[in-house]
PDB file of N, CA and C in Angstrom:
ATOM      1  N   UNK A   1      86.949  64.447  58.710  1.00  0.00           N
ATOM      2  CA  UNK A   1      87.796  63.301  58.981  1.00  0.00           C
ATOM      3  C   UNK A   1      89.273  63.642  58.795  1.00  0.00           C
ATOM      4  N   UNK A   2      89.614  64.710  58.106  1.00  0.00           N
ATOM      5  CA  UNK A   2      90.724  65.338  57.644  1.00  0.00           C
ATOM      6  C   UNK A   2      91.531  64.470  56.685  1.00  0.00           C
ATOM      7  N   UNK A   3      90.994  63.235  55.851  1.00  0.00           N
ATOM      8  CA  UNK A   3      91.703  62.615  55.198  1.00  0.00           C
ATOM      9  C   UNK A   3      91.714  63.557  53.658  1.00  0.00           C
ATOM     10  N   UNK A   4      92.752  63.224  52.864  1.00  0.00           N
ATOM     11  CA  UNK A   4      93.359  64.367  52.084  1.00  0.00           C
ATOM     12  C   UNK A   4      94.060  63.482  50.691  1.00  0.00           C
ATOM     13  N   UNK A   5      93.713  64.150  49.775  1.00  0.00           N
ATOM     14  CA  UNK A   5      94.727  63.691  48.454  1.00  0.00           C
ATOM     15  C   UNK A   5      95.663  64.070  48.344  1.00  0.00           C
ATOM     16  N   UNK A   6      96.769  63.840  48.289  1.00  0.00           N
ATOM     17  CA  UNK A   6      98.006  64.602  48.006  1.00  0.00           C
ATOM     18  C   UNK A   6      98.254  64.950  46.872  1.00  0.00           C
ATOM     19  N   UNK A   7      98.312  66.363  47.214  1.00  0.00           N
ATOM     20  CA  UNK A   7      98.759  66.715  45.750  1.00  0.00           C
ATOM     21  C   UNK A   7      97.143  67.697  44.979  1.00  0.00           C
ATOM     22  N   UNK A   8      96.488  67.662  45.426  1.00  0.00           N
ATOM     23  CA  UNK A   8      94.922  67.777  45.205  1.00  0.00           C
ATOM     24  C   UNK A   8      94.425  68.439  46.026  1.00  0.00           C
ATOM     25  N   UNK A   9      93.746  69.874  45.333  1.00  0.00           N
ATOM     26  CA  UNK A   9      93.399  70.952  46.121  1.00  0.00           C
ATOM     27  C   UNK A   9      91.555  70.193  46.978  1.00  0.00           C
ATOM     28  N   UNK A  10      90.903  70.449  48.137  1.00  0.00           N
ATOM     29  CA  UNK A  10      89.878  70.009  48.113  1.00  0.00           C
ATOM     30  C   UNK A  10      88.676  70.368  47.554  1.00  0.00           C
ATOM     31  N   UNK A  11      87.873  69.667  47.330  1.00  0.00           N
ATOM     32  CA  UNK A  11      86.331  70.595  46.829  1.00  0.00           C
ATOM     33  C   UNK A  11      86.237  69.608  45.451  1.00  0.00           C
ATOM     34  N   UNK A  12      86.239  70.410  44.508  1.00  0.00           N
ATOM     35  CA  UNK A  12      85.736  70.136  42.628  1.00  0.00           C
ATOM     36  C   UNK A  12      87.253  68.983  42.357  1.00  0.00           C
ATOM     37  N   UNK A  13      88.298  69.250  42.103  1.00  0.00           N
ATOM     38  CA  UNK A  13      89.612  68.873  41.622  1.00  0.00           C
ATOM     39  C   UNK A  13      89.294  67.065  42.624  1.00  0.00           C
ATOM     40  N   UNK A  14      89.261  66.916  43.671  1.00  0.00           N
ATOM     41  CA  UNK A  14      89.183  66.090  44.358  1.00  0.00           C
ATOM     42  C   UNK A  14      87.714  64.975  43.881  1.00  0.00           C
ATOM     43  N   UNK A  15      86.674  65.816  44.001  1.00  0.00           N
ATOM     44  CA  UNK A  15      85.615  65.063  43.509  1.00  0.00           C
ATOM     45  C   UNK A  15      86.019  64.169  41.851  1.00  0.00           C
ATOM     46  N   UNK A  16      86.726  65.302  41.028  1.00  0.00           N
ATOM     47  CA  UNK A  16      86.849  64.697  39.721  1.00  0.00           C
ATOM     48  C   UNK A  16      87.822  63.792  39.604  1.00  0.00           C
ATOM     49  N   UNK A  17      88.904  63.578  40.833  1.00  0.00           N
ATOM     50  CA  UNK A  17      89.806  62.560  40.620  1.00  0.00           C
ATOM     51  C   UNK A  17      89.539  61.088  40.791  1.00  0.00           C
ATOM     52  N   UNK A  18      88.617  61.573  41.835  1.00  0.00           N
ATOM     53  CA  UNK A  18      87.644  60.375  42.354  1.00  0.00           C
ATOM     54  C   UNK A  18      87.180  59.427  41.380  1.00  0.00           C
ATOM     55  N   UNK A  19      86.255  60.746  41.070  1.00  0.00           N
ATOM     56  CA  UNK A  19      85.194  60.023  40.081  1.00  0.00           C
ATOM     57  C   UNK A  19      85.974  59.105  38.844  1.00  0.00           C
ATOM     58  N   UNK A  20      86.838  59.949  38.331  1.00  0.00           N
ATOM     59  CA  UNK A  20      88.197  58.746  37.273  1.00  0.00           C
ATOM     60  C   UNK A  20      88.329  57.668  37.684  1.00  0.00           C
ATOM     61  N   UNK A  21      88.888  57.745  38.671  1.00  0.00           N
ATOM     62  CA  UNK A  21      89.556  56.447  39.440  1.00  0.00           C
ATOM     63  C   UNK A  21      87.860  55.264  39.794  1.00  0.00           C
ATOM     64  N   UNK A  22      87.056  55.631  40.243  1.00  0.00           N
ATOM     65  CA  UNK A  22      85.958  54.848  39.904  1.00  0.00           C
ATOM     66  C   UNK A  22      85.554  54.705  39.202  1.00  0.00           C
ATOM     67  N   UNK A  23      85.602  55.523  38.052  1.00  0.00           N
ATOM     68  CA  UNK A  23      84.953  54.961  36.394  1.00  0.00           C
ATOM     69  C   UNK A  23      85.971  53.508  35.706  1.00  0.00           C
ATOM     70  N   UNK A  24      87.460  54.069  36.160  1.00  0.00           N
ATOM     71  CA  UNK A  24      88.356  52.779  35.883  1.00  0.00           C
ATOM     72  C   UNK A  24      88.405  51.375  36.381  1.00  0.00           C
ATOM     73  N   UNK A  25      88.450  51.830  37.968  1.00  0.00           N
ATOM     74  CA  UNK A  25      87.917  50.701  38.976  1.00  0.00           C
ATOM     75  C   UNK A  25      86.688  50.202  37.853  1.00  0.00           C
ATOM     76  N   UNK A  26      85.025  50.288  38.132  1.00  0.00           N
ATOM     77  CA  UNK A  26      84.389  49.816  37.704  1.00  0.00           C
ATOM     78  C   UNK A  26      84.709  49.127  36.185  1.00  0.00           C
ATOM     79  N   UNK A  27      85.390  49.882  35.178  1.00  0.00           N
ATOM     80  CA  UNK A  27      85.721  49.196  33.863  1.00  0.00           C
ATOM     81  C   UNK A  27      86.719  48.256  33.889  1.00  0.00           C
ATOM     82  N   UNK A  28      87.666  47.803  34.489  1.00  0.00           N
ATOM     83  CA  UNK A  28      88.716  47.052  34.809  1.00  0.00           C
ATOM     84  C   UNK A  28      88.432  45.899  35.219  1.00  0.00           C
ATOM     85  N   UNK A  29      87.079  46.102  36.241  1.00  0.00           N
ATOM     86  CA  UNK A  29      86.469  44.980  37.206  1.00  0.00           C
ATOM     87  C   UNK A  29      85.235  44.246  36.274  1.00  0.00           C
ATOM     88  N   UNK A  30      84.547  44.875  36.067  1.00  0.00           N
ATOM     89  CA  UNK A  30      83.643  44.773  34.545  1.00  0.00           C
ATOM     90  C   UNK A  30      84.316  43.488  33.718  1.00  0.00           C
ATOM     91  N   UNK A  31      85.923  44.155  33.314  1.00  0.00           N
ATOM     92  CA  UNK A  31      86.299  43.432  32.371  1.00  0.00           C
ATOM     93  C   UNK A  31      86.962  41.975  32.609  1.00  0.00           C
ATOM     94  N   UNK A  32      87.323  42.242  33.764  1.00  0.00           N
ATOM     95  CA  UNK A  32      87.580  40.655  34.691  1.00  0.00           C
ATOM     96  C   UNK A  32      86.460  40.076  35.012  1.00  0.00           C
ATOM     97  N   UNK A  33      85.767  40.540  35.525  1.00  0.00           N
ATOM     98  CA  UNK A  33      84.600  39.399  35.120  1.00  0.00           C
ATOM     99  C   UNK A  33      83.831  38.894  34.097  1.00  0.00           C
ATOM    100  N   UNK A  34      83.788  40.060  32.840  1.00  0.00           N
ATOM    101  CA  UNK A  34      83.619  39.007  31.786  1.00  0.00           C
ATOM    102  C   UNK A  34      84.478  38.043  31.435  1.00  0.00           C
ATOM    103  N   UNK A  35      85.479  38.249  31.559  1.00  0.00           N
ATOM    104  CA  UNK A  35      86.322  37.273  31.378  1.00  0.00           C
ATOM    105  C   UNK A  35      86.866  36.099  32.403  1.00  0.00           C
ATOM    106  N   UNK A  36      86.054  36.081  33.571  1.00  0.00           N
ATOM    107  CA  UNK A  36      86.017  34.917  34.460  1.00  0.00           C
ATOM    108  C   UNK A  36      85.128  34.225  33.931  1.00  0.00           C
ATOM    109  N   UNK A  37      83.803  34.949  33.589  1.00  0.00           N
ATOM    110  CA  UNK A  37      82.567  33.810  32.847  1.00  0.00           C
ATOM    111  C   UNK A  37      82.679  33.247  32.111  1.00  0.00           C
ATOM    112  N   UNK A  38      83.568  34.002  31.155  1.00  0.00           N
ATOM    113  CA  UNK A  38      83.624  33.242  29.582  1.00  0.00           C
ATOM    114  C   UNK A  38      84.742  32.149  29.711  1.00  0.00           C
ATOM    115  N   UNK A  39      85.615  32.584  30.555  1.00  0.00           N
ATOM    116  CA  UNK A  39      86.529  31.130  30.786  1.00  0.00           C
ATOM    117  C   UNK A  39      85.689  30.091  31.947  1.00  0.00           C
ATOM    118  N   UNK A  40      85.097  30.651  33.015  1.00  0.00           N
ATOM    119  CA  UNK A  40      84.073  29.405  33.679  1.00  0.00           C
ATOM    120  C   UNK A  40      83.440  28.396  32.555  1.00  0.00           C
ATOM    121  N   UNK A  41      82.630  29.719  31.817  1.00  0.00           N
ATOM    122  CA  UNK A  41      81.355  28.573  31.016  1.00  0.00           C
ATOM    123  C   UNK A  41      82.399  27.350  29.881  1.00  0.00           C
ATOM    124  N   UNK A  42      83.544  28.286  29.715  1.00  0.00           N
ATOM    125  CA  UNK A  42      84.352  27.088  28.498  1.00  0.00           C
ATOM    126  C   UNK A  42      84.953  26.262  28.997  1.00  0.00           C
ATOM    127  N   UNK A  43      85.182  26.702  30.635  1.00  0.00           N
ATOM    128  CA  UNK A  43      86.150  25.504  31.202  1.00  0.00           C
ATOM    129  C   UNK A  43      85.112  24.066  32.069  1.00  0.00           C
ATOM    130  N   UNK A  44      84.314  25.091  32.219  1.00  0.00           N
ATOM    131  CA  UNK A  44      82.833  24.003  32.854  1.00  0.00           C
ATOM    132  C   UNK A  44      82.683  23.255  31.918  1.00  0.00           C
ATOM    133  N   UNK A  45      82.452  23.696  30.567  1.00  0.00           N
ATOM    134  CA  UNK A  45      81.827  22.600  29.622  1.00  0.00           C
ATOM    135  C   UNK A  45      82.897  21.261  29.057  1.00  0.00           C
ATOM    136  N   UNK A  46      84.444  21.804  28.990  1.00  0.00           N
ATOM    137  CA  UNK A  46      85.414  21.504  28.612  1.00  0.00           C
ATOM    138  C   UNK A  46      85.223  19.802  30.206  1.00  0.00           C
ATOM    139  N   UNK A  47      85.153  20.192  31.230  1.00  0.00           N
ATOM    140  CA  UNK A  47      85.123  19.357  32.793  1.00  0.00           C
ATOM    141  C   UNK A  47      84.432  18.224  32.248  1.00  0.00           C
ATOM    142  N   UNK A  48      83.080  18.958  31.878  1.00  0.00           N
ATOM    143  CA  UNK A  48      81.806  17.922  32.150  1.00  0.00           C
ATOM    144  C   UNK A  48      81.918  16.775  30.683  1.00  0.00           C
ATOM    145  N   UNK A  49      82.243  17.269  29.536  1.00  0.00           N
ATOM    146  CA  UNK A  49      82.203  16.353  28.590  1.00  0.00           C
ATOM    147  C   UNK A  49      83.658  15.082  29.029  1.00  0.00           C
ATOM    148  N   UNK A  50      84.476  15.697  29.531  1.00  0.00           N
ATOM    149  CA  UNK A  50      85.677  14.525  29.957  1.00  0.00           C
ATOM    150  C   UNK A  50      85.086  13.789  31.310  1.00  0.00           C
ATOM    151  N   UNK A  51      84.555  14.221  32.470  1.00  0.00           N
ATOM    152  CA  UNK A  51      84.537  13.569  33.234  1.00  0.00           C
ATOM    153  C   UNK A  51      82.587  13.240  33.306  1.00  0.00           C
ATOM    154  N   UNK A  52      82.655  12.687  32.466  1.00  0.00           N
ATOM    155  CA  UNK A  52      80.724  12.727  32.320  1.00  0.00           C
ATOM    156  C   UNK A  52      80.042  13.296  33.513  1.00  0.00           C
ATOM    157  N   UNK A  53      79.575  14.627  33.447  1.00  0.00           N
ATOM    158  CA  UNK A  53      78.617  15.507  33.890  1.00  0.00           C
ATOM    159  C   UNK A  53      79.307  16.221  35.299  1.00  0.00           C
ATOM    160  N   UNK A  54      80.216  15.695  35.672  1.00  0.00           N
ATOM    161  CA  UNK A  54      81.284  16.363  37.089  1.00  0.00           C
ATOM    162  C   UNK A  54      81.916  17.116  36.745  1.00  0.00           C
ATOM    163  N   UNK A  55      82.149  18.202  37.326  1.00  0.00           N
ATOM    164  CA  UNK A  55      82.609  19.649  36.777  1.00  0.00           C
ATOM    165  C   UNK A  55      83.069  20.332  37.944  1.00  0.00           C
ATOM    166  N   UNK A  56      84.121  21.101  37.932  1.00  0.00           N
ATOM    167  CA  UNK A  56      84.561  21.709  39.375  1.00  0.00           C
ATOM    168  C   UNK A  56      83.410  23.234  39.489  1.00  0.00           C
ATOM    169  N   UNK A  57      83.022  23.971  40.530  1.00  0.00           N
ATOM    170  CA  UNK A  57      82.298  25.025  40.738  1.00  0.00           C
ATOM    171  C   UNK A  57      82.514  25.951  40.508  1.00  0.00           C
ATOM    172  N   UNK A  58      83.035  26.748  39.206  1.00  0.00           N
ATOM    173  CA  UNK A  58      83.373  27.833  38.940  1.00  0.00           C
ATOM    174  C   UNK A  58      82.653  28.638  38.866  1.00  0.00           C
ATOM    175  N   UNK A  59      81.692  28.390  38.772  1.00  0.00           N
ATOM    176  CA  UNK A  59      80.460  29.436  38.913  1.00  0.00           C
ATOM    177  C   UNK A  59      80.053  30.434  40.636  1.00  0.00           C
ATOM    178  N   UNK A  60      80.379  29.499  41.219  1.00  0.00           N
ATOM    179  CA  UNK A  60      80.723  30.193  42.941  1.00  0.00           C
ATOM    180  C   UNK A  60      81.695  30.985  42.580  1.00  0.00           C
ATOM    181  N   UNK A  61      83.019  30.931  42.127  1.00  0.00           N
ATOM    182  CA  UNK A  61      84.218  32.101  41.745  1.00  0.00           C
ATOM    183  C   UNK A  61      83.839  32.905  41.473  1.00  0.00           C
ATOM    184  N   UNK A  62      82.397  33.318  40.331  1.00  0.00           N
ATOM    185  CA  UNK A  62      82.451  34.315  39.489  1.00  0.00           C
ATOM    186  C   UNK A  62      80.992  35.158  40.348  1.00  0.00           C
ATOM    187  N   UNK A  63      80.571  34.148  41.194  1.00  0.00           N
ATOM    188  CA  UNK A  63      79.522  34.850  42.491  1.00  0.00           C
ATOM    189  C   UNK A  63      80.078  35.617  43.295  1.00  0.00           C
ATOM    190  N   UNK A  64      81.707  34.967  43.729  1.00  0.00           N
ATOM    191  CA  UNK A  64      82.249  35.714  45.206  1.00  0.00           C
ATOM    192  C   UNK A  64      83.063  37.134  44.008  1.00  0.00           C
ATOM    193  N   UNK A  65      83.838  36.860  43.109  1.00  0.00           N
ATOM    194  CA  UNK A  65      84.074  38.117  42.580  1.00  0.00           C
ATOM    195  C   UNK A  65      83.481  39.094  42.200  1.00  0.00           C
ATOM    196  N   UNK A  66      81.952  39.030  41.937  1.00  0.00           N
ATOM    197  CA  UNK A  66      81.178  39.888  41.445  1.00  0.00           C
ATOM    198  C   UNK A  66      80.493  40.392  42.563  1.00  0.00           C
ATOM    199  N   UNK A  67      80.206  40.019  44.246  1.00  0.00           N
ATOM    200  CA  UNK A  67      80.220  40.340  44.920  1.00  0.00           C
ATOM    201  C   UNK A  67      80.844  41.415  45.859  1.00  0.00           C
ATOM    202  N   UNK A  68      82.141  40.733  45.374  1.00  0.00           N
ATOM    203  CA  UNK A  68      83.717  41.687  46.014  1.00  0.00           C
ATOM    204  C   UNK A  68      83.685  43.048  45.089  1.00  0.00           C
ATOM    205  N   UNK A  69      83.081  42.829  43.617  1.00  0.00           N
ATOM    206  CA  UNK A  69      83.110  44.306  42.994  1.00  0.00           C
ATOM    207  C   UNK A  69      82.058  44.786  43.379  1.00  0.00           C
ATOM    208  N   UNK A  70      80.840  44.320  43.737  1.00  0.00           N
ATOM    209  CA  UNK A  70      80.030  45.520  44.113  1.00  0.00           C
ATOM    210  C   UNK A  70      80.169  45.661  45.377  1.00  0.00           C
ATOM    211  N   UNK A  71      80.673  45.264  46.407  1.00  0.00           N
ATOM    212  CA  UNK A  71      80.678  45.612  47.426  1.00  0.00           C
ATOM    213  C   UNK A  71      81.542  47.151  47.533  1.00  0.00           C
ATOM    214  N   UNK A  72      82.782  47.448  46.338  1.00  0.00           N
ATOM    215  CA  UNK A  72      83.867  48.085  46.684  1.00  0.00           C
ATOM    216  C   UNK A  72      82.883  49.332  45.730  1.00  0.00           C
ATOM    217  N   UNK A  73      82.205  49.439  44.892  1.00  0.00           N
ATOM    218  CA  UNK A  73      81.548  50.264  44.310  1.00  0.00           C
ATOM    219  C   UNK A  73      80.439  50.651  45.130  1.00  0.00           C
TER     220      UNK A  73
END
């Protein structure tokens, strides 16, 4: 395809830069979504006790983001 790292010889050096950059990707993304859930489930519960049992869908948010990360992994 001739696409190229700059700066980065090809073969081994290239594979291992990769692989970094996806171990981070994945831990970064990991960590945003725990932390979409844990604010969904506190902000869901926080909805439903004020507006008796009506709650906005945050739980679809944390479907389409966790989607969007595995799609890119």
């Amino acid at each position: 395809m001739g696409a190229r790292i700059p700066n980065l010889k090809p073969r081994k050096a290239t594979i291992e830069y990769l692989t970094k950059i996806q171990a981070s990707t994945r831990f970064w993304g990991g960590l945003l979504l725990s932390l979409l859930a844990t604010t969904s489930t506190i902000l869901d519960r926080y909805l439903r006790s004020i507006n008796e049992g009506f709650s906005i869908g945050f739980t679809s948010v944390l479907i389409i983001v966790g989607s969007i990360i595995a799609i890119d992994c």
